[in-house]
Structures are given as C-alpha cells and as structure tokens.
C-alpha atoms as a PDB file:
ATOM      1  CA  UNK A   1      32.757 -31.010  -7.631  1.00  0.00           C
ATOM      2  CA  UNK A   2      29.905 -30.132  -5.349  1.00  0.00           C
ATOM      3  CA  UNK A   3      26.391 -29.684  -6.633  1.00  0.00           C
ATOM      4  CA  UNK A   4      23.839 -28.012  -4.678  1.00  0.00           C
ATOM      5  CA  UNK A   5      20.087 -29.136  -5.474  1.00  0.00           C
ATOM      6  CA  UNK A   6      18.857 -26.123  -6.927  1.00  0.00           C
ATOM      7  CA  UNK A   7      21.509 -26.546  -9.986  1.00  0.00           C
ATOM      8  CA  UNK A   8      18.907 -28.831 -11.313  1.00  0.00           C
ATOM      9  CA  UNK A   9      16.154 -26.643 -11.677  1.00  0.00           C
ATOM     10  CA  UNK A  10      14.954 -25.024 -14.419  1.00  0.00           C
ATOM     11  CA  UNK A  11      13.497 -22.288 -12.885  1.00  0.00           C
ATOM     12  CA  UNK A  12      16.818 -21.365 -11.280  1.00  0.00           C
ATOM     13  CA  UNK A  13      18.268 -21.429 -14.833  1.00  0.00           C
ATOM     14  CA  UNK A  14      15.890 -19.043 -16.027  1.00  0.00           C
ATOM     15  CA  UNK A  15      16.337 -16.616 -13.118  1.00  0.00           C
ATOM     16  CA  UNK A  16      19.930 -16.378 -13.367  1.00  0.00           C
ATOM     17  CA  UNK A  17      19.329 -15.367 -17.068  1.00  0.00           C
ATOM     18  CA  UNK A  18      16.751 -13.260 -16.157  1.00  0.00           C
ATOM     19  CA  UNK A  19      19.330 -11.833 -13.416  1.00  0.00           C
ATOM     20  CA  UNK A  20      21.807 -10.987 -16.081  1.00  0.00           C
ATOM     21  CA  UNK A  21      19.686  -9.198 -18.530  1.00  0.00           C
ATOM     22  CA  UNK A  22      18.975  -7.110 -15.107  1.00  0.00           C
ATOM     23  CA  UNK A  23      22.876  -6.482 -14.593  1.00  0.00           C
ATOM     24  CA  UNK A  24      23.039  -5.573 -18.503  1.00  0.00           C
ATOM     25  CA  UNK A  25      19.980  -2.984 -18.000  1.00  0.00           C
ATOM     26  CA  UNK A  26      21.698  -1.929 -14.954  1.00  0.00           C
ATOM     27  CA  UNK A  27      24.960  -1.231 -17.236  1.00  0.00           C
ATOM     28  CA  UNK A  28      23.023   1.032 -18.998  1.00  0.00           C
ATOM     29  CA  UNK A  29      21.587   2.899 -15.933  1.00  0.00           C
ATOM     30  CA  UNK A  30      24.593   3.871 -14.805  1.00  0.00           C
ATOM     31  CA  UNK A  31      25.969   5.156 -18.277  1.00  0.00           C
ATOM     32  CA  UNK A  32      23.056   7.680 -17.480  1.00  0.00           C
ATOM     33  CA  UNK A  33      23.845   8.493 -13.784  1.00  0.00           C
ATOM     34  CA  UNK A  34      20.330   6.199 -12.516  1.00  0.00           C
ATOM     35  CA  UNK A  35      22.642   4.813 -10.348  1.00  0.00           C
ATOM     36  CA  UNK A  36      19.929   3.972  -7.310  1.00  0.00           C
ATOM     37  CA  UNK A  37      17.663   2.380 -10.281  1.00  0.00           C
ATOM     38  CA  UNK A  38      20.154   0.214 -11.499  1.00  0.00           C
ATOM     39  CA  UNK A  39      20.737  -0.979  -7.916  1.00  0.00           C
ATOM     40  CA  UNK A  40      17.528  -1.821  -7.106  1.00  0.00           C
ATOM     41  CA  UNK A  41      17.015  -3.448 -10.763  1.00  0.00           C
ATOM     42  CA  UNK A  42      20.121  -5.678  -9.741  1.00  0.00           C
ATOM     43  CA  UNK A  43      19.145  -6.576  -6.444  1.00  0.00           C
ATOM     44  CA  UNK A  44      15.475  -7.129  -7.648  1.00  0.00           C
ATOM     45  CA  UNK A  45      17.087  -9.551 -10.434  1.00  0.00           C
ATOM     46  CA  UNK A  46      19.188 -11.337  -7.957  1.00  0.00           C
ATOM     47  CA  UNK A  47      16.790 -12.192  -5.251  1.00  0.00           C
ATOM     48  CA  UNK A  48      14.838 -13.998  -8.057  1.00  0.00           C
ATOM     49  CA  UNK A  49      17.708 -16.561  -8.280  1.00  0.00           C
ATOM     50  CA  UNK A  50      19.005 -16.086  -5.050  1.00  0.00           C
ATOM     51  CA  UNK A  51      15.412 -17.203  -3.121  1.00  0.00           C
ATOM     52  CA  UNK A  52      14.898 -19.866  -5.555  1.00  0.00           C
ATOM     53  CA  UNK A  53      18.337 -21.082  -4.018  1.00  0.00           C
ATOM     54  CA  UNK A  54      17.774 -20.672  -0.659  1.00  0.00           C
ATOM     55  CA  UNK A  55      14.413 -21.936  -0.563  1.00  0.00           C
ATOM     56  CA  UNK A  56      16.089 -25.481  -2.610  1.00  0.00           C
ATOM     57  CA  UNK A  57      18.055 -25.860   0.612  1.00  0.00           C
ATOM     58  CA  UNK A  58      14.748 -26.005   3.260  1.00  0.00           C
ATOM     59  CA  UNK A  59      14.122 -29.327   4.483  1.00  0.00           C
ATOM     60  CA  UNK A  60      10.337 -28.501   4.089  1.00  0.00           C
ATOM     61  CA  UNK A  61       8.160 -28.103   0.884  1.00  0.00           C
ATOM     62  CA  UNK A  62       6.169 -25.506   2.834  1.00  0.00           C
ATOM     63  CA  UNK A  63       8.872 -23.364   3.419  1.00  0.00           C
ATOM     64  CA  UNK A  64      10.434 -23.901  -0.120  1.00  0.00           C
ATOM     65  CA  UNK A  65       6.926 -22.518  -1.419  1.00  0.00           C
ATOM     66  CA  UNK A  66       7.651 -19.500   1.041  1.00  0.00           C
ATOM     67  CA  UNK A  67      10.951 -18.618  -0.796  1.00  0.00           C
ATOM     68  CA  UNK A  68       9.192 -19.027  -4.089  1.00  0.00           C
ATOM     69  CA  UNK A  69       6.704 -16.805  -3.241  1.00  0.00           C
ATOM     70  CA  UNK A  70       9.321 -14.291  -2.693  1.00  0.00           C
ATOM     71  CA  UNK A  71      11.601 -15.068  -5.790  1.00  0.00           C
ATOM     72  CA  UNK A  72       8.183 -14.502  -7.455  1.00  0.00           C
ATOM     73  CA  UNK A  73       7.212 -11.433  -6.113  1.00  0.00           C
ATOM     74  CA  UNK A  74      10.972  -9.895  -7.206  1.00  0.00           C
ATOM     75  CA  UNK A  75       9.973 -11.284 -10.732  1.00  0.00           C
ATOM     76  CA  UNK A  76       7.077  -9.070 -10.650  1.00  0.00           C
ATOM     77  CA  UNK A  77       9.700  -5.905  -9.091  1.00  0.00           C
ATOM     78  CA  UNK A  78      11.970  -6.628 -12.227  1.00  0.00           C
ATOM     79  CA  UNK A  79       8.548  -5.998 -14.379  1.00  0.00           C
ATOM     80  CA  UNK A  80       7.092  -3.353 -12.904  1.00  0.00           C
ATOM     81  CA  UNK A  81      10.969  -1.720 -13.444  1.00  0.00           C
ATOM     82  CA  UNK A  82      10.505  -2.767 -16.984  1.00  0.00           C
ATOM     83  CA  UNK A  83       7.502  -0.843 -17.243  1.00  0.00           C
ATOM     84  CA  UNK A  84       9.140   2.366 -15.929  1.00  0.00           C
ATOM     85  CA  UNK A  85      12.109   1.996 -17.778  1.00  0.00           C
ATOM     86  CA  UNK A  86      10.596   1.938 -21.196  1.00  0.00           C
ATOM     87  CA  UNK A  87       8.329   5.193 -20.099  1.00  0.00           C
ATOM     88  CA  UNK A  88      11.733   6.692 -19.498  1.00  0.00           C
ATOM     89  CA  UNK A  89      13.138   5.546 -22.822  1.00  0.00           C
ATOM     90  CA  UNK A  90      15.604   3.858 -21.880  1.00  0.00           C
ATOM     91  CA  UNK A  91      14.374   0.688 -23.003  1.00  0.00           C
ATOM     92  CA  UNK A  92      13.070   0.073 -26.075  1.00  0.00           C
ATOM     93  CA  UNK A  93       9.756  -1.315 -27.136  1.00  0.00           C
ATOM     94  CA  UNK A  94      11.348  -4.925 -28.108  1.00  0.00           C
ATOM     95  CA  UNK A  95      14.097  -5.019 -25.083  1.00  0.00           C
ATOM     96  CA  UNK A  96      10.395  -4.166 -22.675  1.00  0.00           C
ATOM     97  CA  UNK A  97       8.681  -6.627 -24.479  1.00  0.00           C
ATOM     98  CA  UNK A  98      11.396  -9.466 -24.223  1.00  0.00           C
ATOM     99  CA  UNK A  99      12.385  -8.913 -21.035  1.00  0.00           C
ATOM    100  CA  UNK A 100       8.575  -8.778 -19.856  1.00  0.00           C
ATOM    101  CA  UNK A 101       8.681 -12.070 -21.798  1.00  0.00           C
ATOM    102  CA  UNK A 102      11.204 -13.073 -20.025  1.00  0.00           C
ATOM    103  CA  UNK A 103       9.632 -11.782 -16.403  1.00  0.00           C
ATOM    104  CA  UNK A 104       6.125 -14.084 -16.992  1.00  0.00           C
ATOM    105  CA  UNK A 105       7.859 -16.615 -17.887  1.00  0.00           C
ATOM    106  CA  UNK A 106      10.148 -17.079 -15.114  1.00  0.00           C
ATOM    107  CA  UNK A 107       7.128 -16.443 -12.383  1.00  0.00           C
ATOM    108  CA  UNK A 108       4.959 -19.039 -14.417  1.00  0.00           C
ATOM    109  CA  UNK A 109       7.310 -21.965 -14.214  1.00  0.00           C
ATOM    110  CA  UNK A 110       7.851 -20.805 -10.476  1.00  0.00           C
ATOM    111  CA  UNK A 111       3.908 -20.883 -10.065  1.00  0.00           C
ATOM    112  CA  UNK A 112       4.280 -24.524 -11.451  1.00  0.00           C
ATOM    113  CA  UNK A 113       7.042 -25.962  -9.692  1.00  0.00           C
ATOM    114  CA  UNK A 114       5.336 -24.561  -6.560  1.00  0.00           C
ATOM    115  CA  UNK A 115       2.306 -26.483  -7.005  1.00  0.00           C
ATOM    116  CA  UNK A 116       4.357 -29.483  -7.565  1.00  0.00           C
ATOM    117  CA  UNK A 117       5.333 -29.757  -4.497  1.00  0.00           C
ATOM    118  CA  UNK A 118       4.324 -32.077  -2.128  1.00  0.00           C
ATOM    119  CA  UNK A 119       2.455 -30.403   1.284  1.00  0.00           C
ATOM    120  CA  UNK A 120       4.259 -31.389   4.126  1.00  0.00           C
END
C-alpha cells in the first residue's frame, strides 16, 4: 500500500479531525439554508489538512514552512468562523469552546513542527 510522508504527522492527524468537525458544522449550516457559510467553513477546514499535505511533498524545508504558514492561517479562518457562528447561535458555548480548543491546538503543533525544521 502506498504511504505518502505526511501520513506520519501528527499535525496532519489533527487537521483532518479538525476538518471533519468543520464538515459536521457545515451539516448543520445547511439544515438552516447558510449554505455559502458552510462552504467556506469546509473549504477553510480542508485547506488546513490539505496544505499540511502538499507542503510534506516539497523537496525544501523552506517551502514546507510556506505551506504551513498557510494551513495555519486557515486554522485561524476556521476560528474566526467559530466565533461568528456561536454569535449566531448556532453553536453552542461548549461546541465554540471545543472546537476553538481544537483550532489552537492544531496551529500550535503546526507553529512547532515548523520550527523544527531544518533551514535549507
């Protein structure tokens, strides 16, 4: 079976989770017509994971950092949508609060691994 390198890291692990507590928010924007919000939320979730990924694959450790940087910054867009969302009530205070949890923990283990890496 093929195995890509970012399989192995943690802080892909935690995106993808973090990407489908977005798709289960998203579930729930839809139930209430929000359909653009729950496609941004989605997308915002996904490019967490997704630039983790594609940064893994750069042959570079500056560039990597470039694609963490970005997976980060989503992290944050997946927050700041928290934040609405629970204005809104449609979250509650505990779902805001865990999946804000959720959020800084994802960008601090990004943060880390970032500085791990060697400058090339």
């Amino acid at each position: 079976m093929t195995h890509f390198r970012f399989e192995d890291l943690e802080i892909w692990r935690l995106a993808c989770e973090l990407a489908v507590e977005c798709h289960k928010v998203a579930a729930r924007l839809e139930e209430a017509k929000l359909y653009r919000y729950a496609e941004q939320l989605r997308a915002a979730g996904l490019s967490v994971s997704n630039n983790i990924a594609e940064g893994s694959g750069s042959l570079h450790s500056n560039e990597f950092r470039q694609f963490l940087n970005i997976a980060r910054r989503s992290d944050f867009e997946c927050a700041s949508m928290v934040h609405v969302f629970r204005r809104l009530d449609i979250l509650t205070e505990e779902e805001t609060n865990q999946l804000l949890d959720r959020c800084d923990e994802v960008s601090r283990k990004i943060v880390n691994y970032a500085k791990s890496l060697k400058s090339a």
